[in-house]
Protein backbone atom coordinates (compact mmCIF):
# COMPACT_ATOMS: atom_id res chain seq x y z
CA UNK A 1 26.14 -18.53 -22.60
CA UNK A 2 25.99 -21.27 -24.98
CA UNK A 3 29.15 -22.63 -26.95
CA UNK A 4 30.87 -19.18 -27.25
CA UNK A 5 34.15 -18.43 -28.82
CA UNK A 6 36.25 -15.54 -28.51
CA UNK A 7 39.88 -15.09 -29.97
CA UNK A 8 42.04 -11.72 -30.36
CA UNK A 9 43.51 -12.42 -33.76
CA UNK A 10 44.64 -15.92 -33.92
CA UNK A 11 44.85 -16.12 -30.07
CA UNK A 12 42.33 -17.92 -28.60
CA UNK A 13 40.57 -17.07 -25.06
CA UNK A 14 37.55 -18.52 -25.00
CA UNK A 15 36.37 -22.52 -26.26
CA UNK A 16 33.39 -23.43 -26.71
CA UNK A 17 31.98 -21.68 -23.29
CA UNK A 18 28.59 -22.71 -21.82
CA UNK A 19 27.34 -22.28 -18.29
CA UNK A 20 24.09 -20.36 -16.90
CA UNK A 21 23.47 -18.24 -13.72
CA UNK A 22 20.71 -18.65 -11.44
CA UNK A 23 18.80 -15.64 -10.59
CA UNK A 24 19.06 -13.71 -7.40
CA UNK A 25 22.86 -16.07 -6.67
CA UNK A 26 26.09 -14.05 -5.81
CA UNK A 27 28.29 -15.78 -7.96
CA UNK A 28 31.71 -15.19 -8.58
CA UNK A 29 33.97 -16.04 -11.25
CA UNK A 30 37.82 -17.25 -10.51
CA UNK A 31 41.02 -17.53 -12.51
CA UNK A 32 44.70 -16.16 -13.17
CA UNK A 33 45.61 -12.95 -14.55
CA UNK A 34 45.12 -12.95 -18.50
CA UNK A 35 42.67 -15.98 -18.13
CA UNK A 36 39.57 -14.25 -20.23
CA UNK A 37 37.81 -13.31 -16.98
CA UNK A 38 37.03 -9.68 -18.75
CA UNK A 39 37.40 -10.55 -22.14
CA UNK A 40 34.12 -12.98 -21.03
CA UNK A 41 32.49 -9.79 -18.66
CA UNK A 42 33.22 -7.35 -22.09
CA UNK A 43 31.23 -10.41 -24.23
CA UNK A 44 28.47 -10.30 -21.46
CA UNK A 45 27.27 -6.64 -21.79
CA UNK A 46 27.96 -6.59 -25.55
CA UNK A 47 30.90 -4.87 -26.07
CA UNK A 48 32.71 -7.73 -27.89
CA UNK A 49 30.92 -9.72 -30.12
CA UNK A 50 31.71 -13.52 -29.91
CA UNK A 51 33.20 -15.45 -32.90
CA UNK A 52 30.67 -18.04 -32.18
CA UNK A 53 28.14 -19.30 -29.95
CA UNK A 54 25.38 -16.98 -27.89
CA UNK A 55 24.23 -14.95 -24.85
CA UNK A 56 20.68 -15.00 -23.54
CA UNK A 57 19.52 -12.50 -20.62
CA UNK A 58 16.20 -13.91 -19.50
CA UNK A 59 15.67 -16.18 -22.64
CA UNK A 60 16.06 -13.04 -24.73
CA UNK A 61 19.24 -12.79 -27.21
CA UNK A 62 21.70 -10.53 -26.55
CA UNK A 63 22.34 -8.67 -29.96
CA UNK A 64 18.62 -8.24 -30.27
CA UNK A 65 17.98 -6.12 -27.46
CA UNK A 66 18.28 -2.37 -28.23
CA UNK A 67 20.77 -0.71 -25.95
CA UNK A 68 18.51 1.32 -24.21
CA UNK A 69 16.79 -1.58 -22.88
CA UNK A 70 20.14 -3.66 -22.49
CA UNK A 71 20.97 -0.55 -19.93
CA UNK A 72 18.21 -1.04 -17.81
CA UNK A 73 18.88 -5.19 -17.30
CA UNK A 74 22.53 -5.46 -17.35
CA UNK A 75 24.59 -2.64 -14.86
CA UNK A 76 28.46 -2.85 -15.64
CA UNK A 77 31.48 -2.00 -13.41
CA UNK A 78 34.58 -2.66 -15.57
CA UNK A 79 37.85 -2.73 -14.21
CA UNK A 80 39.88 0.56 -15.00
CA UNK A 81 38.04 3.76 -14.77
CA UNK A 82 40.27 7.62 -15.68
CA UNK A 83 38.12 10.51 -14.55
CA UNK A 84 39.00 13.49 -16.21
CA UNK A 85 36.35 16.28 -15.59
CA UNK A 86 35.98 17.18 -12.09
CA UNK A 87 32.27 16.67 -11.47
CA UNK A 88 30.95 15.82 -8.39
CA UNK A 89 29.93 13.02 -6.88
CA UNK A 90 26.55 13.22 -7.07
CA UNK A 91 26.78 14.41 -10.87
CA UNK A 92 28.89 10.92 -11.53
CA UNK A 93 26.44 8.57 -10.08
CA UNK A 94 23.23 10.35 -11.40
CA UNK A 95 25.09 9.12 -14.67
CA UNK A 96 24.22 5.99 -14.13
CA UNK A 97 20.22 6.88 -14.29
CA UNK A 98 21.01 7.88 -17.91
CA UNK A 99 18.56 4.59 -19.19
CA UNK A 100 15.91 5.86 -17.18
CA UNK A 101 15.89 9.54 -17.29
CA UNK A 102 15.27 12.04 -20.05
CA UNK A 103 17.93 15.21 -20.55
CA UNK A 104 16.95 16.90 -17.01
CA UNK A 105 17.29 14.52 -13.36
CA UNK A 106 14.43 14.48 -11.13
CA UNK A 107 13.87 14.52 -7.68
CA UNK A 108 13.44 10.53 -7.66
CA UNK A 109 16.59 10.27 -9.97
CA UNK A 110 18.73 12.26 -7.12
CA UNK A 111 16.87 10.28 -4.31
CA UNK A 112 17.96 6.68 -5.76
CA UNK A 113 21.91 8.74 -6.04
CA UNK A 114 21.41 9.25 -2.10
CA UNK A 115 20.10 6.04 -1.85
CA UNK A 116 23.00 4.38 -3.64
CA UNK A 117 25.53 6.05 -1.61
CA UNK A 118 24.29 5.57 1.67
CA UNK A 119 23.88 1.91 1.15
CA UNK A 120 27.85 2.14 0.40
CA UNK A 121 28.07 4.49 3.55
CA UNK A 122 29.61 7.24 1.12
CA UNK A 123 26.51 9.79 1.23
CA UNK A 124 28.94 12.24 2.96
CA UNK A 125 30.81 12.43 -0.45
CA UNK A 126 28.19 13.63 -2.23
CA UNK A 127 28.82 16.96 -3.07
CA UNK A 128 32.78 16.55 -3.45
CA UNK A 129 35.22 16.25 -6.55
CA UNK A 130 35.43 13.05 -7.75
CA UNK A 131 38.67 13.57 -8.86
CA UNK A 132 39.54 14.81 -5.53
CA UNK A 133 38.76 11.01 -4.14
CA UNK A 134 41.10 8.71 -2.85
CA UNK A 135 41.11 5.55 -5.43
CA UNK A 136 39.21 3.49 -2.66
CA UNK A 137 36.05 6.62 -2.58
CA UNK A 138 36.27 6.46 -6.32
CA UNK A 139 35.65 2.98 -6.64
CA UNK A 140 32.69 2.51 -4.05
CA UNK A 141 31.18 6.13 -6.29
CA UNK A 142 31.51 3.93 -9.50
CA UNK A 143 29.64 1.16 -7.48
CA UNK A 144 26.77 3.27 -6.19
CA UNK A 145 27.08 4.48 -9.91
CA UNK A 146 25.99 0.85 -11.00
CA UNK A 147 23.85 0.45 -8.52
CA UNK A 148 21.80 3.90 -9.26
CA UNK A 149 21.30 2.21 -12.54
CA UNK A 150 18.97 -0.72 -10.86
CA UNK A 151 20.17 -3.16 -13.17
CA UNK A 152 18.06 -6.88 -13.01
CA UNK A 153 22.13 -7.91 -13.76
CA UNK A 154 25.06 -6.59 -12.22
CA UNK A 155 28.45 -7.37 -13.37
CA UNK A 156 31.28 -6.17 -11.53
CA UNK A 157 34.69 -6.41 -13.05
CA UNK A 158 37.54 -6.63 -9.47
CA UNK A 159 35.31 -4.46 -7.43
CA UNK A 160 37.21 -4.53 -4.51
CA UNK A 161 40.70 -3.97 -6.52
CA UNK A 162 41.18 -0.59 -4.79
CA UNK A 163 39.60 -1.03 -1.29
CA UNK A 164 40.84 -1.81 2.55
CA UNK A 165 39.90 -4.82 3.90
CA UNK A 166 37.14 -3.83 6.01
CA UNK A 167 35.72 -2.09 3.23
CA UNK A 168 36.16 -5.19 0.80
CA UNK A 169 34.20 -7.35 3.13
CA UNK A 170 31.58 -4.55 3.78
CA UNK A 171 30.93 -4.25 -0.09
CA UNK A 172 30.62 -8.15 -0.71
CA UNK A 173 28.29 -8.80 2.33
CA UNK A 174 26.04 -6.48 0.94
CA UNK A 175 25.95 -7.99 -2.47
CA UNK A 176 25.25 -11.12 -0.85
CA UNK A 177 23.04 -10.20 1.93
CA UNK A 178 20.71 -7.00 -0.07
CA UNK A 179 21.58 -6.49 -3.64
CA UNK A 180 20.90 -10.49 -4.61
CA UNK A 181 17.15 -9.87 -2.86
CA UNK A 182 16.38 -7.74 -5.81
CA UNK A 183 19.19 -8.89 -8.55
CA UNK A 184 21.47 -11.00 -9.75
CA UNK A 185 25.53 -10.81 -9.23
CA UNK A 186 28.12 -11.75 -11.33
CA UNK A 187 31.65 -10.74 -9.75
CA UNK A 188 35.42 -11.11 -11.11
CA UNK A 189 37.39 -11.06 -7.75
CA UNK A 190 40.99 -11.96 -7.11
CA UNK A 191 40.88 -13.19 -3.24
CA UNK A 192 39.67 -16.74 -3.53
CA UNK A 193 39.16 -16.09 0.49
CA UNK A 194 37.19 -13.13 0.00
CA UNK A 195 34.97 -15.23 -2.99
CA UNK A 196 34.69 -18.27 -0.78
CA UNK A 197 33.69 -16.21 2.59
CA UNK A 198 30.88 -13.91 0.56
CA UNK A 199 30.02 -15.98 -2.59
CA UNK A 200 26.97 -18.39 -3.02
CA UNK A 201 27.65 -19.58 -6.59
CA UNK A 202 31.46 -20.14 -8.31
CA UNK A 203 32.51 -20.33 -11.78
CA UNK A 204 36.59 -20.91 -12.65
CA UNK A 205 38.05 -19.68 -15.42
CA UNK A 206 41.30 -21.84 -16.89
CA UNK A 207 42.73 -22.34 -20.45
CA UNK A 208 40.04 -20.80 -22.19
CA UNK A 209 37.39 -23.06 -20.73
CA UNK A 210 34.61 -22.28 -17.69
CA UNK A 211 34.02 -24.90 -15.29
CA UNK A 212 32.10 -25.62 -11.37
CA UNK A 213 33.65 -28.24 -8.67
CA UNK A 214 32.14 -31.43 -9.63
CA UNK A 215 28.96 -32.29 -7.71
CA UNK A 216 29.48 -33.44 -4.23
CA UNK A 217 32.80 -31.16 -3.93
CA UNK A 218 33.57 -28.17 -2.14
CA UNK A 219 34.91 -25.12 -4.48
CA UNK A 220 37.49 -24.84 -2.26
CA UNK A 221 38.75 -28.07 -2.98
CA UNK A 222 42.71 -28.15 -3.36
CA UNK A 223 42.59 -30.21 -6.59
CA UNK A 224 40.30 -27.80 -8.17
CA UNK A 225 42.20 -24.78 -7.42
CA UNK A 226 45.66 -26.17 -8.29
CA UNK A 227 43.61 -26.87 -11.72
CA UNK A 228 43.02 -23.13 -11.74
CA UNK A 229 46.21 -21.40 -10.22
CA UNK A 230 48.66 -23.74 -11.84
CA UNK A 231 50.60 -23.60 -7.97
CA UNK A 232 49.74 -26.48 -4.94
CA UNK A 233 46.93 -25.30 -2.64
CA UNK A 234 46.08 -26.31 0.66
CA UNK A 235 42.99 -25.73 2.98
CA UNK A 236 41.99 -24.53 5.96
CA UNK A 237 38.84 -25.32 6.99
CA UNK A 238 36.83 -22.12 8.48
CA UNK A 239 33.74 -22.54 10.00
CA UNK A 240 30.75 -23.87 7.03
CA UNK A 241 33.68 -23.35 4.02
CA UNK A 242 37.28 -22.74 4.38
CA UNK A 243 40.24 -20.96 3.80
CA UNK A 244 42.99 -21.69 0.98
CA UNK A 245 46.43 -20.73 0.78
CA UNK A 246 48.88 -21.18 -2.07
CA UNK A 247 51.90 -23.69 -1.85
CA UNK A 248 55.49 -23.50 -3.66
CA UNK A 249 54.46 -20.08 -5.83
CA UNK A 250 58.14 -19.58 -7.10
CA UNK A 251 57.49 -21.58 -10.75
CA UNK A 252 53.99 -20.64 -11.80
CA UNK A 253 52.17 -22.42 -14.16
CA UNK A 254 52.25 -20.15 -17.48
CA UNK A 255 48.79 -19.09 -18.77
């Protein structure tokens, strides 16, 4: 992203953004609630169009990819997600083969499905409602969903919003330790703890501006995150990083 803009109306989210990921990274992007973190993940895959500035996905402009192609490099797991047709499992995540198939699914398209949900440990689920899922199962089918896609990008918007905490650590250890072997990760998550334990690359998010600890400092560092939560921060440190908890929370800095 070079110099990009964004603004709903005469609110502005987004100044003058720059910042590039390195392939292969986990990296995950931090900031409050109603920060831009979307609005900047809805810019990404081209469904807002900046005010100013550009996107590149391996040196290649953004807007001049045809969408066909801009399906098979970017894979996108937004946020909120209503089902409304009761299809199965399987019929869900063999949607997200749609860039690379034809009208009819083949037998490779429904072995990368399997493949998808058994690296999520959901292949039991495969021939169930989706509708009939808790919100957890639905969000780790939407995943496999992205994942079936074989994206070269993967963006995923909160992916761990509606999971348990074992399964929230299961799902970012395997971004970090088999999905970044064959792609790159962008993540939105809320849990600095969670980012910090699984992450290898972090971007903040504050006052309409993206930003990385300053060289020679941890991303963990309390000075940085106050920066970014608006609320004193102290930390713990936990083995090779640490662990950060919030201070005097009951007068929040207003976004």
């Amino acid at each position: 992203m070079r110099k990009l803009r964004f603004a709903y109306g005469d609110a502005e989210v987004l100044r003058r953004v720059s910042f590039d990921i390195k392939p292969r990274s986990f990296t995950v992007l931090l900031g409050r609630n109603g920060s831009g973190k979307s609005t900047l993940f809805r810019l990404l895959v081209g469904l807002l169009k900046p005010r100013e500035g550009s996107i590149a996905v391996f040196g290649r402009e953004l807007h001049q990819l045809p969408l066909r192609e801009r399906s098979r490099l970017l894979g996108f797991l937004p946020q909120h997600h209503h089902p409304v047709f009761p299809f199965s499992v399987e019929d869900v995540v063999l949607t997200g083969r749609a860039a690379h198939v034809g009208l009819v699914p083949k037998a490779h398209d429904r072995a990368v499905v399997r493949e998808a949900l058994e690296q999520l440990g959901i292949e039991h689920l495969i021939a169930k409602p989706y509708t009939e899922l808790s919100g957890g199962e639905q969000q780790l089918v939407l995943i496999a969903r992205v994942l079936a896609q074989k994206p070269k990008v993967l963006l995923l918007d909160e992916p761990t919003s509606h999971l348990d905490f074992v399964n929230a650590h299961r799902l970012m250890a395997l971004v970090r330790d088999s999905l970044c072997a064959v792609m790159t990760v962008l993540a939105i998550v809320h849990d600095p703890n969670l980012a910090f334990q699984h992450g290898t690359d972090f971007l903040f998010l504050a006052d309409g501006h993206v930003f990385q600890a300053d060289s020679g400092r941890p991303p963990w560092s309390s000075a940085l995150l106050e920066r970014v939560y608006g609320v004193p921060m102290e930390t713990v440190p936990f083995g090779q990083r640490a662990v950060v908890v919030p201070g005097d929370v009951s007068k929040p800095r207003q976004p």
